[in-house]
Protein backbone atom coordinates (compact mmCIF):
# COMPACT_ATOMS: atom_id res chain seq x y z
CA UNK A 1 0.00 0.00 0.00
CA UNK A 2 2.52 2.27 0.84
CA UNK A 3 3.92 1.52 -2.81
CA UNK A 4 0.91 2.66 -4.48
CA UNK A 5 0.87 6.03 -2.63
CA UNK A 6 3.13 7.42 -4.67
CA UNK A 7 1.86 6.80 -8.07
CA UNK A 8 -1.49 7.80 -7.04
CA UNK A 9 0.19 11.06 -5.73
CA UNK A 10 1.55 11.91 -8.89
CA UNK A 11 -1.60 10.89 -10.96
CA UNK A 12 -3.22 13.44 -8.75
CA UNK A 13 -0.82 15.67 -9.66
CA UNK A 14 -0.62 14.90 -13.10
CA UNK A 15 -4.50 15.27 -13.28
CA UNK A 16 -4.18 18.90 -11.44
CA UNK A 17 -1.26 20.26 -13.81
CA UNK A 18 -3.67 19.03 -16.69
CA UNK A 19 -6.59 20.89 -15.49
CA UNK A 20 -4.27 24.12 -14.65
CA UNK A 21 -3.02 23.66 -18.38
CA UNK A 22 -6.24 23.28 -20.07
CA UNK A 23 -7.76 26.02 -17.81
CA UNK A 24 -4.72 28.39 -19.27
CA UNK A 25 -5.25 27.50 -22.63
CA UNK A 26 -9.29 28.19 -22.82
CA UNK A 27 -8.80 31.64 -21.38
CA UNK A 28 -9.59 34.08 -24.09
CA UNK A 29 -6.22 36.68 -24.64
CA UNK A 30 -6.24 39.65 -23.77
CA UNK A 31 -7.82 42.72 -26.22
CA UNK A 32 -4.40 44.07 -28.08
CA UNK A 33 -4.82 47.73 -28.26
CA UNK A 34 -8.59 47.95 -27.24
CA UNK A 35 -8.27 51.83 -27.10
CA UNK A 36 -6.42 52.48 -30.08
CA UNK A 37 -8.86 50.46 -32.02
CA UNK A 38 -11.38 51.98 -30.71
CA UNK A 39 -9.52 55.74 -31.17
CA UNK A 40 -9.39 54.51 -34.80
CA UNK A 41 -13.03 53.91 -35.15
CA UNK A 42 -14.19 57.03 -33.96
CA UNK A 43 -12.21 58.73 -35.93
CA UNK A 44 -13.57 56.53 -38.95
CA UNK A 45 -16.66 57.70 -38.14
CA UNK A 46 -16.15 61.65 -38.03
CA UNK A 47 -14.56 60.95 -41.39
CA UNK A 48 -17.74 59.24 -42.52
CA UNK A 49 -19.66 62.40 -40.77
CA UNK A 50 -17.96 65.15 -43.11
CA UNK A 51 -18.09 63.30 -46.12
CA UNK A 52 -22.04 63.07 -45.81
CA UNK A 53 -23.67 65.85 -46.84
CA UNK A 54 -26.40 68.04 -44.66
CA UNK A 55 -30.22 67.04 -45.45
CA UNK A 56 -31.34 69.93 -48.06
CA UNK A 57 -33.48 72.20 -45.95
CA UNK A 58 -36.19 72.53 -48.16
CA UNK A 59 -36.71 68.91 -47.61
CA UNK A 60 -36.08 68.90 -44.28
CA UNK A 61 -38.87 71.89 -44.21
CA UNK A 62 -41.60 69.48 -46.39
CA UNK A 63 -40.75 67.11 -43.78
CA UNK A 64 -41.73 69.81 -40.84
CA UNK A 65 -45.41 70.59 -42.78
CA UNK A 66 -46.31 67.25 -42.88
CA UNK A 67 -46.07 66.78 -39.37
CA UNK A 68 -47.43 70.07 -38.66
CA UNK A 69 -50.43 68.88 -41.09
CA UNK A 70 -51.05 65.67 -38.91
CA UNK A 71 -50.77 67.22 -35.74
CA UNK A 72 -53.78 69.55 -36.57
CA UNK A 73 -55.87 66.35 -37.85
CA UNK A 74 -55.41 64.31 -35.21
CA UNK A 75 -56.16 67.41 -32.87
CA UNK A 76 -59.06 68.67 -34.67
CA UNK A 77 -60.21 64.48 -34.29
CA UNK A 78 -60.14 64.96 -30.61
CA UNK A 79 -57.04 62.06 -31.04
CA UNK A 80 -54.87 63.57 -28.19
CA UNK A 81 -52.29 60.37 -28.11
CA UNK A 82 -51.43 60.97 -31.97
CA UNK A 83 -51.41 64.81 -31.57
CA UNK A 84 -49.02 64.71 -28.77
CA UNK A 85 -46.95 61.99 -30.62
CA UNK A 86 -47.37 64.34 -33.64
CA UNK A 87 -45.85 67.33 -31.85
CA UNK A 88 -42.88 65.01 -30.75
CA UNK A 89 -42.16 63.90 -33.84
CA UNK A 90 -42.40 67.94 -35.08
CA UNK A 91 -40.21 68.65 -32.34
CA UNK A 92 -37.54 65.64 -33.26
CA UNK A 93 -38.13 66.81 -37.15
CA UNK A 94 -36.92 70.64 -35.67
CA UNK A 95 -33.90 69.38 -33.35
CA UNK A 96 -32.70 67.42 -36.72
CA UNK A 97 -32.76 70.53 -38.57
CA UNK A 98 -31.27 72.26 -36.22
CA UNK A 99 -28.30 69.83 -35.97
CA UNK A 100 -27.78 69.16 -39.46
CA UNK A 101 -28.64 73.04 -41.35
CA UNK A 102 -28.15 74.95 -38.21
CA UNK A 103 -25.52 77.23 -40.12
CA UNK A 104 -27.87 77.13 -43.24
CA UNK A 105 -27.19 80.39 -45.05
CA UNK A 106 -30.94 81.40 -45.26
CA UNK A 107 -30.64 83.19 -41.56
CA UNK A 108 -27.04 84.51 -41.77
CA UNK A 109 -25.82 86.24 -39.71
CA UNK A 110 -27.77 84.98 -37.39
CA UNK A 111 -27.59 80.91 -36.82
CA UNK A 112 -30.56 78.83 -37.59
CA UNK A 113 -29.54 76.91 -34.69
CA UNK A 114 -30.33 79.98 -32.41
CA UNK A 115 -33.03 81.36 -33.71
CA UNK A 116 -35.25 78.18 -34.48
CA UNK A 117 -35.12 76.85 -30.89
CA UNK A 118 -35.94 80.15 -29.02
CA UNK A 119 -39.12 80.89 -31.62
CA UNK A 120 -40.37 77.25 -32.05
CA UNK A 121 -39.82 75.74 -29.03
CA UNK A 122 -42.27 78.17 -27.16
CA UNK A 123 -44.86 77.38 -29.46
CA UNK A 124 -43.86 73.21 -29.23
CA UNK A 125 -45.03 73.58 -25.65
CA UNK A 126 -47.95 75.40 -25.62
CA UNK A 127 -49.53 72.53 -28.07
CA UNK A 128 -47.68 70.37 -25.55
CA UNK A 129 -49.68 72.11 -22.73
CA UNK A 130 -53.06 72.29 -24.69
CA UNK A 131 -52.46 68.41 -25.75
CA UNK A 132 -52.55 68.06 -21.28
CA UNK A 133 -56.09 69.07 -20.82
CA UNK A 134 -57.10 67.73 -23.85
CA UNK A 135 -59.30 71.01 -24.50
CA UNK A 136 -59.70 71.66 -28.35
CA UNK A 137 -60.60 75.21 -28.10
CA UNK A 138 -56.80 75.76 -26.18
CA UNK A 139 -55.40 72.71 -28.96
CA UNK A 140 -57.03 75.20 -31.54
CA UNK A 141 -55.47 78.28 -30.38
CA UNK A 142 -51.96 76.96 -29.26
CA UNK A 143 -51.67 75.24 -32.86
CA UNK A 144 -52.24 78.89 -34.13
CA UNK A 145 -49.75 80.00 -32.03
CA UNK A 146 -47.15 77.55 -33.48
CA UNK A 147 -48.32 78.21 -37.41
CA UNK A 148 -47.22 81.86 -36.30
CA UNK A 149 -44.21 81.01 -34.75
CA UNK A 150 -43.13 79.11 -38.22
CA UNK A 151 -44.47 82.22 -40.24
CA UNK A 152 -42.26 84.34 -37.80
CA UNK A 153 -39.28 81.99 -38.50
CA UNK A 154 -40.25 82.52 -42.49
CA UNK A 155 -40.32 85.89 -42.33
CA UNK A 156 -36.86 86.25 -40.14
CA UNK A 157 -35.24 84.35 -42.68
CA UNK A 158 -36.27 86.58 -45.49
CA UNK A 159 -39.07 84.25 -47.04
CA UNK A 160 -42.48 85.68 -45.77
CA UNK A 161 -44.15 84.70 -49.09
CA UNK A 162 -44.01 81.33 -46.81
CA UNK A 163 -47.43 81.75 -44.51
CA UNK A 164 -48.50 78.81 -42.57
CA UNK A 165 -51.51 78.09 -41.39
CA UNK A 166 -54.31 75.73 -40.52
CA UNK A 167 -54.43 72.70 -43.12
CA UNK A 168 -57.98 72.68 -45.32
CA UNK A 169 -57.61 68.81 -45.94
CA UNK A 170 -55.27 66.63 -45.02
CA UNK A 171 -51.91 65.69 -46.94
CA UNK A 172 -52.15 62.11 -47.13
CA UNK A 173 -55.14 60.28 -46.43
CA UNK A 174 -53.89 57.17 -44.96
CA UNK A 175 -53.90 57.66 -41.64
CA UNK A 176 -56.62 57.33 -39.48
CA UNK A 177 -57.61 60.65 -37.03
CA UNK A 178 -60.09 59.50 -35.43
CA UNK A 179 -59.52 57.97 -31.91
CA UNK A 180 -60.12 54.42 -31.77
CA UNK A 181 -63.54 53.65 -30.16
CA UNK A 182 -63.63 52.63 -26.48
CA UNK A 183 -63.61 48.93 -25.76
CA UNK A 184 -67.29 47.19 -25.16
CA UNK A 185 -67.39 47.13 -21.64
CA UNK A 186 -67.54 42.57 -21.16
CA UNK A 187 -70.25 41.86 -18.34
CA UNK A 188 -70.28 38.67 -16.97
C-alpha cells in the first residue's frame, strides 16, 4: 500500500497540472490595443460624418409641414395620443434641422440653430400644454400659435411669401384621425 501512494500522488498531480493547463489554454487573450482600435473607429466615423452631406433644408422643411399637417388632424379628431406623438415627432423633425442646417445660409448672420429653438420651441409647448387638458378650443389656439411662430421663422429668414396656417384637408389620407372607439365594456 505504501507503494501505491506514490503513483497515485503523482496521478493526482498529473490530473491537477492538466486541469491548470487546459484552464490556461481556454482563457480568451487579452484585447491588443482595445483603445487604439477603438480611437481609430471614432475617428472613422467623423470621417464618414464630413463626407455626408447636410439634409437639403427645403426637404427637411416638407418634412416639418407634414407633421405640422397631422398634428392639426389628429387634434381637430379629438385624437390627443397621436397629436401629442405628432408634436414630438415635429419637435424631433426641428432638433434634426437644427443639428444638421443649423448654419444654413438662409438666416445669416444669425444661426438657424439659435433662432429656431428660441421661436419654435415656445410654441412646441404650448400645443404640448393644450395636448394636457385635452381642450380643443386651447389645442385650436396653441396650434395657431405655433403656425405663427413658423411664419415668424419665415419671415426672419427673409421668405415671408411662406405663410402657414391651418391645413384645409389633409396631406395624405392614410392615416386614421379619429380615436379608436372605447372597448365594449364585457359583463359577466
Amino acid at each position: 500500500m505504501t507503494f501505491a501512494q506514490p503513483a497515485t500522488r503523482r496521478r493526482a498531480w498529473l490530473a491537477l497540472l492538466a486541469a491548470t493547463v487546459t484552464l490556461a489554454a481556454a482563457e480568451p487573450p487579452a484585447a491588443p490595443h482595445a483603445a487604439d482600435d477603438i480611437a481609430a473607429l471614432k475617428a472613422r466615423i467623423a470621417e464618414l460624418e464630413r463626407r455626408m452631406p447636410a439634409p437639403e433644408l427645403g426637404q427637411q422643411m416638407l418634412d416639418l409641414q407634414l407633421r405640422h399637417d397631422r398634428l392639426w388632424w389628429a387634434g381637430h379628431a379629438g385624437n390627443w395620443n397621436l397629436a401629442y406623438f405628432m408634436v414630438g415627432e415635429l419637435g424631433e423633425a426641428l432638433r434634426g434641422i437644427e443639428a444638421s442646417n443649423g448654419d444654413a445660409a438662409e438666416l445669416q448672420p444669425d444661426r438657424l440653430a439659435e433662432v429656431m429653438p428660441a421661436m419654435m420651441n415656445p410654441a412646441i409647448r404650448a400645443v404640448q400644454q393644450a395636448l394636457e387638458k385635452k381642450d380643443p378650443a386651447a389645442f385650436a389656439k396653441a396650434y395657431d400659435g405655433l403656425s405663427a411662430a413658423c411664419t415668424a421663422c419665415h419671415q426672419r429668414a427673409g421668405v415671408e411669401f411662406l405663410h402657414i396656417q391651418r391645413p384645409r384637408t389633409p396631406l395624405l389620407d392614410n392615416l386614421r384621425y379619429q380615436p379608436a372607439a372605447p372597448a365594449a365594456e364585457v359583463r359577466p
